[in-house]
Protein backbone atom coordinates (compact mmCIF):
# COMPACT_ATOMS: atom_id res chain seq x y z
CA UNK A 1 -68.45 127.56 87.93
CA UNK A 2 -67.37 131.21 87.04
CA UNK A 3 -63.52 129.91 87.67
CA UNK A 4 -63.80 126.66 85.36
CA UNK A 5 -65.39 129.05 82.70
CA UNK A 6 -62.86 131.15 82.54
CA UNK A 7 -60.14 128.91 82.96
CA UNK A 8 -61.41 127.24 80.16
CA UNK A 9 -61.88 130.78 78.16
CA UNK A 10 -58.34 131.82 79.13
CA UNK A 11 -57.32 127.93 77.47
CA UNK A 12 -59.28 128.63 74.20
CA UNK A 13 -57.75 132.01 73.87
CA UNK A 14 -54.19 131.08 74.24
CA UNK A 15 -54.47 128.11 71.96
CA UNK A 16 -55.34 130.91 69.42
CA UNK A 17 -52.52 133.10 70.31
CA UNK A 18 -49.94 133.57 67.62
CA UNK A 19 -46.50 132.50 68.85
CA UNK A 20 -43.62 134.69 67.56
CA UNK A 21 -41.37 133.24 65.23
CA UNK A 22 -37.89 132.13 66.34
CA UNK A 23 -35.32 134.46 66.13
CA UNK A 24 -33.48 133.65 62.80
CA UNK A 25 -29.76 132.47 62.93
CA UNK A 26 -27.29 133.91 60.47
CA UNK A 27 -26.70 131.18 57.80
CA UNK A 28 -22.59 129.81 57.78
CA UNK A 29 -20.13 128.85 59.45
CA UNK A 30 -19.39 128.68 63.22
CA UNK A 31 -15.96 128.41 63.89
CA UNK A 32 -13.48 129.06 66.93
CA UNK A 33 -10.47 128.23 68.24
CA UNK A 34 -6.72 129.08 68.83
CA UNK A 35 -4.97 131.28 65.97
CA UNK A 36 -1.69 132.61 66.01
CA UNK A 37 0.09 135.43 62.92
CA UNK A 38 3.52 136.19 62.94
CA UNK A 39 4.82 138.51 60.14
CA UNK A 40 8.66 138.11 59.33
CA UNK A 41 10.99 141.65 59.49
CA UNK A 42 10.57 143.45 56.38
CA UNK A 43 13.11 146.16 55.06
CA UNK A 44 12.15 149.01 57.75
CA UNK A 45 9.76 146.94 59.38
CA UNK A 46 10.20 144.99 62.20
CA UNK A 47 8.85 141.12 62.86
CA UNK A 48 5.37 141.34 64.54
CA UNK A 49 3.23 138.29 65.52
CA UNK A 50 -0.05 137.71 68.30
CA UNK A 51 -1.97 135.23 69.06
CA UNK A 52 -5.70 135.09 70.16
CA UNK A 53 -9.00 132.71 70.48
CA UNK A 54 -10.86 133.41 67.93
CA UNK A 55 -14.46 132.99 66.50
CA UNK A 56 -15.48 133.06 63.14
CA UNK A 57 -19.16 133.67 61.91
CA UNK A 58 -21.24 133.85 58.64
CA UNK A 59 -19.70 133.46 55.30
CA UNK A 60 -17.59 135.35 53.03
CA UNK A 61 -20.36 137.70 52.15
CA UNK A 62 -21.29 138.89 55.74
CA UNK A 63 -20.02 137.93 58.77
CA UNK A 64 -17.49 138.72 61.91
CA UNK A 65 -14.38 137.67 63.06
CA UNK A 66 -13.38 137.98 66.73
CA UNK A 67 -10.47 137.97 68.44
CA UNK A 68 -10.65 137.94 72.34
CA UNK A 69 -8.07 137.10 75.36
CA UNK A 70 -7.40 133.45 76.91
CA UNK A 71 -9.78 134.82 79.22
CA UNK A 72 -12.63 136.13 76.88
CA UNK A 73 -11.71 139.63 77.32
CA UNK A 74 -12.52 140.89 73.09
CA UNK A 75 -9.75 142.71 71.63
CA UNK A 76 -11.10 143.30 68.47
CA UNK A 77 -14.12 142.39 66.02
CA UNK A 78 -14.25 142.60 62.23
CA UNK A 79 -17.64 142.65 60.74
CA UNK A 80 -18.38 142.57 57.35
CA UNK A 81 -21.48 142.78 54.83
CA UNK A 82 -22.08 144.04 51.31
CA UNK A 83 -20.53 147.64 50.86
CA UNK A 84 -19.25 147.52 54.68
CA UNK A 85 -16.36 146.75 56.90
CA UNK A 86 -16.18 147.54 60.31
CA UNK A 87 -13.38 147.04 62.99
CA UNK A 88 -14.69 147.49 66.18
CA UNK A 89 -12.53 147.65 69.64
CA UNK A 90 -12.60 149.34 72.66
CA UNK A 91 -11.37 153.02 71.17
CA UNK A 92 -14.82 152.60 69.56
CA UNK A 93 -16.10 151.18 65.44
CA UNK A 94 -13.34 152.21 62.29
CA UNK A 95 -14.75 151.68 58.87
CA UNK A 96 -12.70 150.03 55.99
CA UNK A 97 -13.21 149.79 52.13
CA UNK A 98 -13.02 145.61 52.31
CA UNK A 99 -11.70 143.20 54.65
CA UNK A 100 -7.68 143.46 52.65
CA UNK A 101 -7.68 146.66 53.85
CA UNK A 102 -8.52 145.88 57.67
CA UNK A 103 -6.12 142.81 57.54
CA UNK A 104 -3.35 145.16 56.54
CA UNK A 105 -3.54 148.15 58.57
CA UNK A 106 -4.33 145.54 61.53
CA UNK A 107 -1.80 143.11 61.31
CA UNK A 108 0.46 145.03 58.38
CA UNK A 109 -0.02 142.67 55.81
CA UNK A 110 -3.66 141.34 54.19
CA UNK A 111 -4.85 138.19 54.97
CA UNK A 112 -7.84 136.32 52.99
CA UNK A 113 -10.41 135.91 55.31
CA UNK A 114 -12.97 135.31 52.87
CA UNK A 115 -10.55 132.01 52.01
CA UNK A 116 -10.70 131.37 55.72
CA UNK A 117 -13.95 129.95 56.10
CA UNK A 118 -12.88 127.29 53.33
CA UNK A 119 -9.08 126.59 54.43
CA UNK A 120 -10.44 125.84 57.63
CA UNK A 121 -12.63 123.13 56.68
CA UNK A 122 -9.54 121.51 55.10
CA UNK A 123 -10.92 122.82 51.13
CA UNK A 124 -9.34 125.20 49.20
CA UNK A 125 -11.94 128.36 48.64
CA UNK A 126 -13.98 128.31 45.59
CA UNK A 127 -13.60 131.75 44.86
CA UNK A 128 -9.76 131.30 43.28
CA UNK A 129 -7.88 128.99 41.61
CA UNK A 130 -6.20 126.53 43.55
CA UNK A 131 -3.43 123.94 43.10
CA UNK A 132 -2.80 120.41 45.03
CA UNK A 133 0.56 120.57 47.36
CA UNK A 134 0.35 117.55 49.42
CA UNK A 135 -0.26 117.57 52.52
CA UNK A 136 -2.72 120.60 51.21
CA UNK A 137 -3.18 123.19 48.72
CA UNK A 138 -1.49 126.42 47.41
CA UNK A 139 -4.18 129.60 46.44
CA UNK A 140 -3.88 133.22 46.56
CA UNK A 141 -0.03 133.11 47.12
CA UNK A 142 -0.46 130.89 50.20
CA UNK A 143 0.42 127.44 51.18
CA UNK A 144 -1.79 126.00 53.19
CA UNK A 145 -0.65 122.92 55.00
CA UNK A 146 -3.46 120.41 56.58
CA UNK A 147 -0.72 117.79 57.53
CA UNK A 148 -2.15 118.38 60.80
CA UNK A 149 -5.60 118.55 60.06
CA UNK A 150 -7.03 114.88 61.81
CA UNK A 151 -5.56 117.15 64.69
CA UNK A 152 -8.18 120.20 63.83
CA UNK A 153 -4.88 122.20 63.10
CA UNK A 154 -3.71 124.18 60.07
CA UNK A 155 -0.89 126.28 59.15
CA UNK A 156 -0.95 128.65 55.84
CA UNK A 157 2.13 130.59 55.31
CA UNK A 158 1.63 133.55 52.60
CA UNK A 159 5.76 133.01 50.96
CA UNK A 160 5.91 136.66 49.49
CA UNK A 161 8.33 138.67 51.33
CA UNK A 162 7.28 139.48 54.11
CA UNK A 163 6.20 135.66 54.42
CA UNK A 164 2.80 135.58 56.97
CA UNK A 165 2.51 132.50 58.80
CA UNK A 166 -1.54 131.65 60.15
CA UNK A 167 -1.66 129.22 62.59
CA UNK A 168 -4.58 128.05 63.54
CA UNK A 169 -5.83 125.13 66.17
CA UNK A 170 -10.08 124.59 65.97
CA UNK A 171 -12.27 124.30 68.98
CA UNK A 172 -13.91 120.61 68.63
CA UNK A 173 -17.32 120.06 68.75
């Protein structure tokens, strides 16, 4: 009898316990895939590209872009958030003023990765103006070309000298 009683005690109590609340997921986008930057030869500079799997998180406001090896190996991380910018790789965490700024001294020329989370759904971003150029869109001095886009595969090349070519093929659900 002792047994059943506390069995039976032990039930009670645990129906009263208070379960902890799920561990809240960051609100945005999940993205990944392929992505590929080539920079054209500049006066004194000369042509640079790479190429990477990628994975990007959150939403222009806060969030984190990855970049790892075929074989998952991270090269670097960007993260982001209101009034801070962070690269961090394996010679440790570099802080930035804004995400331009990372872009530039990473690659040597700024990309809009705010715009990213947007062009990559196949929209221009709402945070610019934008104008139609079938088979996509032209904003903030890119041309972004979704010709391929049934095919989860964009291309936006920035046509300022140096042009900037983005490449990028999404993971599929």
């Amino acid at each position: 009898m002792t047994r059943a009683a506390l069995a039976a005690a032990a039930l009670l109590l645990a129906g009263c316990a208070t379960v902890p609340p799920p561990v809240a997921t960051p609100p945005g986008e999940n993205l990944s895939g392929r992505l590929a930057v080539r920079v054209d030869a500049a006066p004194g500079q000369d042509a640079r590209s790479m190429s990477a799997a990628f994975e990007l998180q959150g939403a222009p406001e806060r969030g984190r872009f990855s970049l790892s090896t075929p074989l998952g190996t991270m090269l670097a991380q960007a993260r982001w958030q209101p009034g801070r910018v962070t690269l961090v790789t394996s010679q440790g965490e570099t802080p930035y003023p804004d995400l331009d700024a990372l872009t530039r001294e990473v690659l040597g020329e700024s990309v809009p990765v705010a715009a990213l989370f947007d062009w990559l759904q196949g929209r221009p971003w709402p945070g610019a103006a934008s104008t139609a150029a079938p088979p996509g869109f032209r904003q903030l001095g890119w041309a972004v070309d979704l010709s391929r886009f049934d095919d989860a595969s964009i291309a936006a090349v920035r046509e300022q000298p140096p042009t900037v070519t983005v490449r990028v093929k999404m993971d599929r659900p």
